[in-house]
Protein backbone atom coordinates (compact mmCIF):
# COMPACT_ATOMS: atom_id res chain seq x y z
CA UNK A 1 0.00 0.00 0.00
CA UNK A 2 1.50 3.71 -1.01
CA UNK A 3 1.85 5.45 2.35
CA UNK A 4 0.41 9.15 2.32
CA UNK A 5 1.65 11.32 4.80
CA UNK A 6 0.43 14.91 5.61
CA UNK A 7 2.59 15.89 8.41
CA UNK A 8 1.38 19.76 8.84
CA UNK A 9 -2.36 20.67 10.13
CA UNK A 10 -4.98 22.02 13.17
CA UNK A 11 -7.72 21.04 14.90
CA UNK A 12 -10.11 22.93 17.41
CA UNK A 13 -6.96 22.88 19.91
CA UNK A 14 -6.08 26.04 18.06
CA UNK A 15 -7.10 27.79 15.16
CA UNK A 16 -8.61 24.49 12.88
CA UNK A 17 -12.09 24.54 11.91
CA UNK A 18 -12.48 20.80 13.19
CA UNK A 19 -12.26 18.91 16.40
CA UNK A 20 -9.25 16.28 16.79
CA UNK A 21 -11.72 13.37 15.91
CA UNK A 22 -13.13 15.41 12.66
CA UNK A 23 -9.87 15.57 11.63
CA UNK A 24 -8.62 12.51 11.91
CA UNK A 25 -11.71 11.16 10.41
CA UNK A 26 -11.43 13.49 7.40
CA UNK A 27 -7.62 12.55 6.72
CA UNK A 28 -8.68 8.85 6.62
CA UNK A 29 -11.47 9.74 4.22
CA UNK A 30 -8.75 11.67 1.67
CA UNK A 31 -6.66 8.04 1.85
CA UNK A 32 -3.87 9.90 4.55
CA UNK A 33 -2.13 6.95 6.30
CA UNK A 34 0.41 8.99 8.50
CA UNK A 35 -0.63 12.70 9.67
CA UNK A 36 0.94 14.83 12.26
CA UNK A 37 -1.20 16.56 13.98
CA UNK A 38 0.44 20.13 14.70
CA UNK A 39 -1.95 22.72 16.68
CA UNK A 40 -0.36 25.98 17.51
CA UNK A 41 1.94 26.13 20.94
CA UNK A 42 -0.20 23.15 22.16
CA UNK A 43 -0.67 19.52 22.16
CA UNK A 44 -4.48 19.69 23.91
CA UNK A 45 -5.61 17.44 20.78
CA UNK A 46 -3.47 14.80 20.62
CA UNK A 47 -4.85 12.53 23.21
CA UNK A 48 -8.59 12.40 21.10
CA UNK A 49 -6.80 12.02 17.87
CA UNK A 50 -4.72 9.06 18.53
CA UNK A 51 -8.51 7.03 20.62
CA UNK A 52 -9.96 8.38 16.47
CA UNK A 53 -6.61 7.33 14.42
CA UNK A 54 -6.40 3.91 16.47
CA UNK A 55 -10.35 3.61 15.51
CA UNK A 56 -9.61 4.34 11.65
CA UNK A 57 -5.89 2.92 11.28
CA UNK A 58 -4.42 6.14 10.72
CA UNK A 59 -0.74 6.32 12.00
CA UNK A 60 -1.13 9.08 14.07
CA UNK A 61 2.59 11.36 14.84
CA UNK A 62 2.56 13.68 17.66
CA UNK A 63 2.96 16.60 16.73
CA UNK A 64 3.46 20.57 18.11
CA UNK A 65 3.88 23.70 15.53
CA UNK A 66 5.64 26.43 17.79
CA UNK A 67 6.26 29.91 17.53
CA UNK A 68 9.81 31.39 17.91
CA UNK A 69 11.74 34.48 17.12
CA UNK A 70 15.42 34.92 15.42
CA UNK A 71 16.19 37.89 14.72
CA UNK A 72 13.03 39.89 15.78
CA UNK A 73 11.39 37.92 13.48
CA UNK A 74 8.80 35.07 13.70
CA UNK A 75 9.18 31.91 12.64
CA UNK A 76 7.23 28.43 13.20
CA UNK A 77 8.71 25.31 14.15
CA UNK A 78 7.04 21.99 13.36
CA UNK A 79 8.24 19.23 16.25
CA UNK A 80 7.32 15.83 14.31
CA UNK A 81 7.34 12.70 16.67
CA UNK A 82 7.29 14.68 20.16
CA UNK A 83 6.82 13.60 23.73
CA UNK A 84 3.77 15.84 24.81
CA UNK A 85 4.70 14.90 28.28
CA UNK A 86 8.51 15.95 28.33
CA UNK A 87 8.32 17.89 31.22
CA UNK A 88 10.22 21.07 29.29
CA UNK A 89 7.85 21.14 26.51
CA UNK A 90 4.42 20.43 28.68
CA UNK A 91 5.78 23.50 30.58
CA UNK A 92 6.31 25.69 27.66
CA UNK A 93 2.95 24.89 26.10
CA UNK A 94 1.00 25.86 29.55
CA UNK A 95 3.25 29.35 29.53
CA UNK A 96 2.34 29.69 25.81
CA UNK A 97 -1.29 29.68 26.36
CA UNK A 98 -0.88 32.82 29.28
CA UNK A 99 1.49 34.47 26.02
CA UNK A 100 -1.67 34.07 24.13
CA UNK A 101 -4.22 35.19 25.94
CA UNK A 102 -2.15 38.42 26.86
CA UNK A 103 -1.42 38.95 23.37
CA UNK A 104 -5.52 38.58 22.99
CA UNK A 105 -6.47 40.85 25.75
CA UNK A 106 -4.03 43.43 24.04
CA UNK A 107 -5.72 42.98 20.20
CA UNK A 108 -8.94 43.21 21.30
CA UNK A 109 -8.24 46.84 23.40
CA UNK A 110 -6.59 47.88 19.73
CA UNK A 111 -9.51 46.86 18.15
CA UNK A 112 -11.69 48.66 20.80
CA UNK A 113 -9.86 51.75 20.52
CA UNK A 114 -11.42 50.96 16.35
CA UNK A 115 -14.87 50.83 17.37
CA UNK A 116 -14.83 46.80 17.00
CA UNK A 117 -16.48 45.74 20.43
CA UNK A 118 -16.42 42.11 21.86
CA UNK A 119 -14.19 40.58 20.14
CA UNK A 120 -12.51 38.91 23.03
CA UNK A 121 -15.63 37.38 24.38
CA UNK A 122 -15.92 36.21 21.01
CA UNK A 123 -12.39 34.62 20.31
CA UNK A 124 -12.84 32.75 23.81
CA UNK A 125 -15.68 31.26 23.16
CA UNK A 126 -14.82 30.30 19.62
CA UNK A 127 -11.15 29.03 21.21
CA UNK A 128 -12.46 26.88 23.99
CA UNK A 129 -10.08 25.25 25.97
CA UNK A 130 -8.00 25.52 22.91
CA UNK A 131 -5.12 28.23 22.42
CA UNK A 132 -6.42 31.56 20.76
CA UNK A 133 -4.80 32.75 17.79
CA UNK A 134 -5.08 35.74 15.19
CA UNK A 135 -7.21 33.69 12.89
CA UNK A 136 -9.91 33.92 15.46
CA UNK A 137 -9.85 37.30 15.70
CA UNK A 138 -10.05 37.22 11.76
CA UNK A 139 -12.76 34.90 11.93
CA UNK A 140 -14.76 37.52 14.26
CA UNK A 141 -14.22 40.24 11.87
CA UNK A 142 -15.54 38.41 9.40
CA UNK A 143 -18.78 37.60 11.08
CA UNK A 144 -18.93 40.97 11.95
CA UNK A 145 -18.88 42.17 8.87
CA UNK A 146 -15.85 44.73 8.87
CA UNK A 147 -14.00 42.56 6.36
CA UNK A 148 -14.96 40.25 3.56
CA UNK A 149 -12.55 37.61 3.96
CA UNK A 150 -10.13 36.29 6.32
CA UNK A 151 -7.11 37.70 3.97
CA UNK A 152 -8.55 41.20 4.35
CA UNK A 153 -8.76 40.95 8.23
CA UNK A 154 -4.96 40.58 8.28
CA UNK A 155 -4.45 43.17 5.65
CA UNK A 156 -6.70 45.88 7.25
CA UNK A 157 -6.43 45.32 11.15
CA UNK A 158 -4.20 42.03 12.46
CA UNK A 159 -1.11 41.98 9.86
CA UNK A 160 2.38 43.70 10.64
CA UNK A 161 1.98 47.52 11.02
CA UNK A 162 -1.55 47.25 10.78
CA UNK A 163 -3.92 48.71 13.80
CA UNK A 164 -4.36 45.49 15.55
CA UNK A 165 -1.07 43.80 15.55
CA UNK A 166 0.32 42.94 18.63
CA UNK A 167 4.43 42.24 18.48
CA UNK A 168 5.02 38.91 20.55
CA UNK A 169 7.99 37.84 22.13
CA UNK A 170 8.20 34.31 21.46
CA UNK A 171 10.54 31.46 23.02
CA UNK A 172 14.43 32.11 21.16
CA UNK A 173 14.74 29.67 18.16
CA UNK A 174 17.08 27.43 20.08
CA UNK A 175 15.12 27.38 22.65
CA UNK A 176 12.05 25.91 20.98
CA UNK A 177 14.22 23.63 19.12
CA UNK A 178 15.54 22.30 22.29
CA UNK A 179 12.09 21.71 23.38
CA UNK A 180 11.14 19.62 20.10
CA UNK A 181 14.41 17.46 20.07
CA UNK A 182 14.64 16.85 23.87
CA UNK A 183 11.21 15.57 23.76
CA UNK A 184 12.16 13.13 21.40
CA UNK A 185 10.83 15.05 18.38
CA UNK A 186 12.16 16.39 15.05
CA UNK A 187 12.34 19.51 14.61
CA UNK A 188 11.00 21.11 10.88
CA UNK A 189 10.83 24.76 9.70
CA UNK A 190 7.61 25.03 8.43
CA UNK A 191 6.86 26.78 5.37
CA UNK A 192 10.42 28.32 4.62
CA UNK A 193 9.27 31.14 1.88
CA UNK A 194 6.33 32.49 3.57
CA UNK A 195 8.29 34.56 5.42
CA UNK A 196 9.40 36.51 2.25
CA UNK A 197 12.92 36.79 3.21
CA UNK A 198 15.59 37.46 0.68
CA UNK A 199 18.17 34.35 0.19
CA UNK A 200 20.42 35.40 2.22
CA UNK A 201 18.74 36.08 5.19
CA UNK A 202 17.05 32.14 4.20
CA UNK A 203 20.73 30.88 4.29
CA UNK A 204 21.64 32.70 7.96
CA UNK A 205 17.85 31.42 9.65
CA UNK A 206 19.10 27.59 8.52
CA UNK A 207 22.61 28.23 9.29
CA UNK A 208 21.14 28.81 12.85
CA UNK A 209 18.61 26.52 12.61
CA UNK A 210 20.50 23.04 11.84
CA UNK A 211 23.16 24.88 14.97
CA UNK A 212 20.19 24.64 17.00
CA UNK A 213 19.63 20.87 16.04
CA UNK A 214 16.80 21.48 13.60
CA UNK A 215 16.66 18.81 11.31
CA UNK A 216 13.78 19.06 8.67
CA UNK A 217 12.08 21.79 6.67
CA UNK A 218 8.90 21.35 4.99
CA UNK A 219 9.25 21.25 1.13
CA UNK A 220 6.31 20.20 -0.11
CA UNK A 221 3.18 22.50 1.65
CA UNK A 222 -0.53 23.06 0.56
CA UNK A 223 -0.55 25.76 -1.62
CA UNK A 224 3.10 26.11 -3.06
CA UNK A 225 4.30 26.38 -6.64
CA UNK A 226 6.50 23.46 -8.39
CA UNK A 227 8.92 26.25 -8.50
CA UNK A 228 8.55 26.71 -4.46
CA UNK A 229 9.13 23.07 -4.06
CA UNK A 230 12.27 23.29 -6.10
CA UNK A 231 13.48 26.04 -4.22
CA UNK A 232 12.94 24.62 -1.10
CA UNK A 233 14.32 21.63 -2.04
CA UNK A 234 17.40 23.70 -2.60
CA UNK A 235 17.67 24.48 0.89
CA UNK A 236 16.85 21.11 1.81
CA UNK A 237 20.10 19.82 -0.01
CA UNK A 238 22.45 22.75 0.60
CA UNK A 239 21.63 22.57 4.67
CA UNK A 240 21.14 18.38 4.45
CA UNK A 241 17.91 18.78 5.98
CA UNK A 242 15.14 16.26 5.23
CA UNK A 243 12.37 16.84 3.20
CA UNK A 244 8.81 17.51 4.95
CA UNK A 245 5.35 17.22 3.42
CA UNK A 246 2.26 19.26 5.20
CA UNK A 247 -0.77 20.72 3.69
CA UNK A 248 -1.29 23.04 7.06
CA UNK A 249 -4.95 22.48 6.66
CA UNK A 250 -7.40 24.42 8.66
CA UNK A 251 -10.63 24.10 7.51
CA UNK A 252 -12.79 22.36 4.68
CA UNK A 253 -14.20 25.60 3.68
CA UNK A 254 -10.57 26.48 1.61
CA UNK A 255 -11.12 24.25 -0.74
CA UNK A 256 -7.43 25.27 -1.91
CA UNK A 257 -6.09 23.26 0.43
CA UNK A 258 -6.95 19.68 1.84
CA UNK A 259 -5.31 16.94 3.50
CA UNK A 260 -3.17 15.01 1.60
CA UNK A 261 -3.52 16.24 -1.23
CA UNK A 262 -0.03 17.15 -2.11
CA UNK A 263 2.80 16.94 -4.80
CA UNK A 264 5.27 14.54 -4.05
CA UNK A 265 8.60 15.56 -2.54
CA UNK A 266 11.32 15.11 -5.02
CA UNK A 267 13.78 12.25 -5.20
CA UNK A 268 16.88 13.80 -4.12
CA UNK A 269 15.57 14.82 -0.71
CA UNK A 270 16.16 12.53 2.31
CA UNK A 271 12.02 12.07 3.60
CA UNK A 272 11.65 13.23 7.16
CA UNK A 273 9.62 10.10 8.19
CA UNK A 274 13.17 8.16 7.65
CA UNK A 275 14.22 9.90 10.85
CA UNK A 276 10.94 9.23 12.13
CA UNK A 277 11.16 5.68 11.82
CA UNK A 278 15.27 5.53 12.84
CA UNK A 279 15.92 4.33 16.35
């Protein structure tokens, strides 16, 4: 049987549209045989997925996407095969949440100040027990009616320089790293060219990155170009980092992206589920 992995995507436990069982459920539906689930600074869904993947034989691989800054920059962090447990990283995932709900309490006021009411009420409820992130204050915007689409709410209020954004300080890159890998994990930059940095400051974030012990970026993603694969599969050779494959799926209602359904990562590059599966 061809395996299918799709080692990049949310649930409920942060800013995905479905619960851990959903999920899981859908993944098995689109033929996915191996999928990471990777929630935002949390692993709140893991337990629920693996009862579901054991249910549908889905080869479930705990997973954690965190947030760190380099350079006061942001940057995510995909930990592939983790410990949830690991003392270090179950501690950094309860401070995250408090980082989160700060950084909430501190959007919402902005968008006060706007004449947007309520929208941390809103984002709570909508979060749950889960961790709150931007795209639920995009999400309220949207239902408000102050923007047409979720694009537009980070465009007009939540992006960079815009009225809403909050600057975060994250956990240092090597510090997150260290989390990942002393938990048993591999750690994966995720999505390497959304950041939209030139190629040189690309070649000093991996530089630090594999120093760190990072040992995977993702070259394959949902919505990249065969040209974005290539480039990234560039990196992946120059910085001998395996290849990862992740559609970051969020919600059915983008129907440009879905789970599993991705191009294959090229020949040449090592896949990261061999270091998965190495003892």
């Amino acid at each position: 049987m061809t395996e299918i992995y799709d080692l990049h995507c949310h649930s409920t436990a942060s800013d995905g549209a479905l619960s851990p069982t959903g999920l899981i459920e859908r993944a098995h539906r689109q033929g996915v045989t191996a999928l990471a689930l990777t929630d935002h600074d949390t692993t709140a869904g893991l337990a629920e997925a693996q009862q579901c993947a054991d249910a549908n034989g889905v080869r479930l691989i705990p997973g954690i996407e965190l947030s760190a800054n380099w350079q006061d920059k942001c940057f995510h962090i995909v930990g592939l095969g983790i410990n949830p447990l690991h003392p270090p990283l179950a501690e950094a995932t309860r401070n995250l949440q408090n980082t989160r709900l700060e950084r909430a309490e501190k959007i919402a006021l902005k968008l006060e100040n706007k004449r947007i009411p309520g929208s941390l009420e809103a984002v709570k409820k909508a979060a749950g027990d889960g961790m709150i992130t931007r795209s639920h204050f995009a999400d309220f915007l949207l239902s408000q009616n102050h923007v047409s689409t979720q694009q537009e709410a980070f465009d007009r209020y939540l992006g960079k320089g815009k009225p809403a954004y909050v600057s975060t300080s994250w956990a240092a890159l090597e510090l997150a790293v260290n989390w990942i890998t002393e938990s048993g994990g591999i750690a994966v930059l995720a999505h390497p060219l959304r950041y939209q940095l030139t190629a040189s400051w690309v070649k000093r974030l991996l530089t630090a990155f594999r120093q760190a012990g990072g040992q995977g970026i993702e070259v394959v993603t949902g919505r990249n170009t065969a040209e974005e694969i290539r480039l990234a599969a560039h990196y992946a050779s120059t910085f001998d980092l395996a290849g990862s494959v992740g559609s970051d799926f969020h919600s059915p209602a983008n129907q440009w992206v879905e789970l599993g359904r991705l191009a294959p990562l090229p020949d040449k590059i090592r896949p990261v589920w061999e270091l998965l599966e190495s003892p």
